[in-house]
Protein backbone atom coordinates (compact mmCIF):
# COMPACT_ATOMS: atom_id res chain seq x y z
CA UNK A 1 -1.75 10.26 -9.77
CA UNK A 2 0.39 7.18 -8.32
CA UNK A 3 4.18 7.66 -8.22
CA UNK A 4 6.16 3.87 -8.00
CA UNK A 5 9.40 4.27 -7.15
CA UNK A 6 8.42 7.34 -5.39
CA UNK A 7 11.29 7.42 -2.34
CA UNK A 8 13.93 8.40 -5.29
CA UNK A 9 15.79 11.86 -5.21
CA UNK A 10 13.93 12.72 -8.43
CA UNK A 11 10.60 10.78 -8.00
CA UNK A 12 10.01 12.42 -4.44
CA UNK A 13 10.35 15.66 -5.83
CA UNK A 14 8.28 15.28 -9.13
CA UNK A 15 5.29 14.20 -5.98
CA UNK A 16 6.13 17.44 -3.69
CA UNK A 17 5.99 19.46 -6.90
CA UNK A 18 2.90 17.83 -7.87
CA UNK A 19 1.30 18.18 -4.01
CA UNK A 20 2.60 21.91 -4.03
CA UNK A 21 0.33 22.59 -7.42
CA UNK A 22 -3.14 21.00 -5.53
CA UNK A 23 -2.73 17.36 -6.83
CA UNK A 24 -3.77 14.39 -5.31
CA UNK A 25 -1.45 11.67 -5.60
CA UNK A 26 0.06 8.93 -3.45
CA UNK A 27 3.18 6.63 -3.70
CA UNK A 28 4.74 3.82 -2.89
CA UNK A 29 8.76 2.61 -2.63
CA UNK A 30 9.64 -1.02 -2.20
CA UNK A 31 12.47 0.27 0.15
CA UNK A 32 12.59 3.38 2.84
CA UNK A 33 15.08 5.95 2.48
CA UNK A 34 16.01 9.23 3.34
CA UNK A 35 13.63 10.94 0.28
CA UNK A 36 11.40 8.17 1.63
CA UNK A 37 11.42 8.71 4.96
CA UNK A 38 11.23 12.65 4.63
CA UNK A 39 7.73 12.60 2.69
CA UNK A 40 6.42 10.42 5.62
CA UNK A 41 7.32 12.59 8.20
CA UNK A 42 5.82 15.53 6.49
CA UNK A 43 2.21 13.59 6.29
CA UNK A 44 2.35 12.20 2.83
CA UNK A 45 0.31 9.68 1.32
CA UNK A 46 3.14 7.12 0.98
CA UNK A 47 3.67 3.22 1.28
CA UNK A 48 6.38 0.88 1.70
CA UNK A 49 5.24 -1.90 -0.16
CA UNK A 50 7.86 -4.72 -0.51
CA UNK A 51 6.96 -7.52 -1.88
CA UNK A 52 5.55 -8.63 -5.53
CA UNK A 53 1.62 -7.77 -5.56
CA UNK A 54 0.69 -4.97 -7.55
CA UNK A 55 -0.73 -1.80 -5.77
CA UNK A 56 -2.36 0.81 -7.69
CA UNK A 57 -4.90 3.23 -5.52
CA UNK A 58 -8.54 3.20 -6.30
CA UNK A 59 -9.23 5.91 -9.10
CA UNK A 60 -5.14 6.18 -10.12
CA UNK A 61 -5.57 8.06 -13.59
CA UNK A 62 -1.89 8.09 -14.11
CA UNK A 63 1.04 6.29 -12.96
CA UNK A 64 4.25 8.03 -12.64
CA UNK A 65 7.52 6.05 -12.86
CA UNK A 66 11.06 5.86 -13.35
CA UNK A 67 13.59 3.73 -15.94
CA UNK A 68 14.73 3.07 -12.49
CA UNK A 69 11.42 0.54 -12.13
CA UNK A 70 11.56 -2.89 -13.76
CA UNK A 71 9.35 -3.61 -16.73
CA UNK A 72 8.20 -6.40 -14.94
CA UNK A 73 6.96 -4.76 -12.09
CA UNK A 74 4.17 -6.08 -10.42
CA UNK A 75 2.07 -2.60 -9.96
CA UNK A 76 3.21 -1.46 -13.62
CA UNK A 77 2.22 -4.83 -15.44
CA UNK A 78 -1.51 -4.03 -13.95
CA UNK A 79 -1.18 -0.93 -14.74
CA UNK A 80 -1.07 -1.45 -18.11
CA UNK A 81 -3.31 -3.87 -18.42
């Protein structure tokens, strides 16, 4: 499981919830923030990836994300393709 958008109040706690219950899952922001910067300082699997090239994780089988994320979105685009 990928979360985009994941340094959000509500996306960073969809991935702790999702960690708590055993499941893999990484995430990236294209900013740092305090939600952000609080999953990195507890060890999580999450990237600041500004910029406009897509980034999904090898073996993603879903991609969470928020209304929050543009349509045109780099990482959602290939996601979907």
């Amino acid at each position: 499981m990928h979360f985009l958008g994941v340094g959000g109040a509500g996306m960073s706690s969809l991935f702790r919830l999702s960690r708590y219950f055993g499941i893999r899952a990484t995430g990236t922001d294209s900013a740092r923030g305090e939600y952000f910067d609080s999953l990195v300082s507890d060890g999580e699997e999450v990237e600041c990836m500004a910029g406009g090239a897509p980034f999904l994780p090898q073996g993603t089988e879903l991609l969470v994300y928020s209304l929050a994320i543009d349509e045109m979105d780099a990482t959602l685009s290939a996601a979907r393709e």
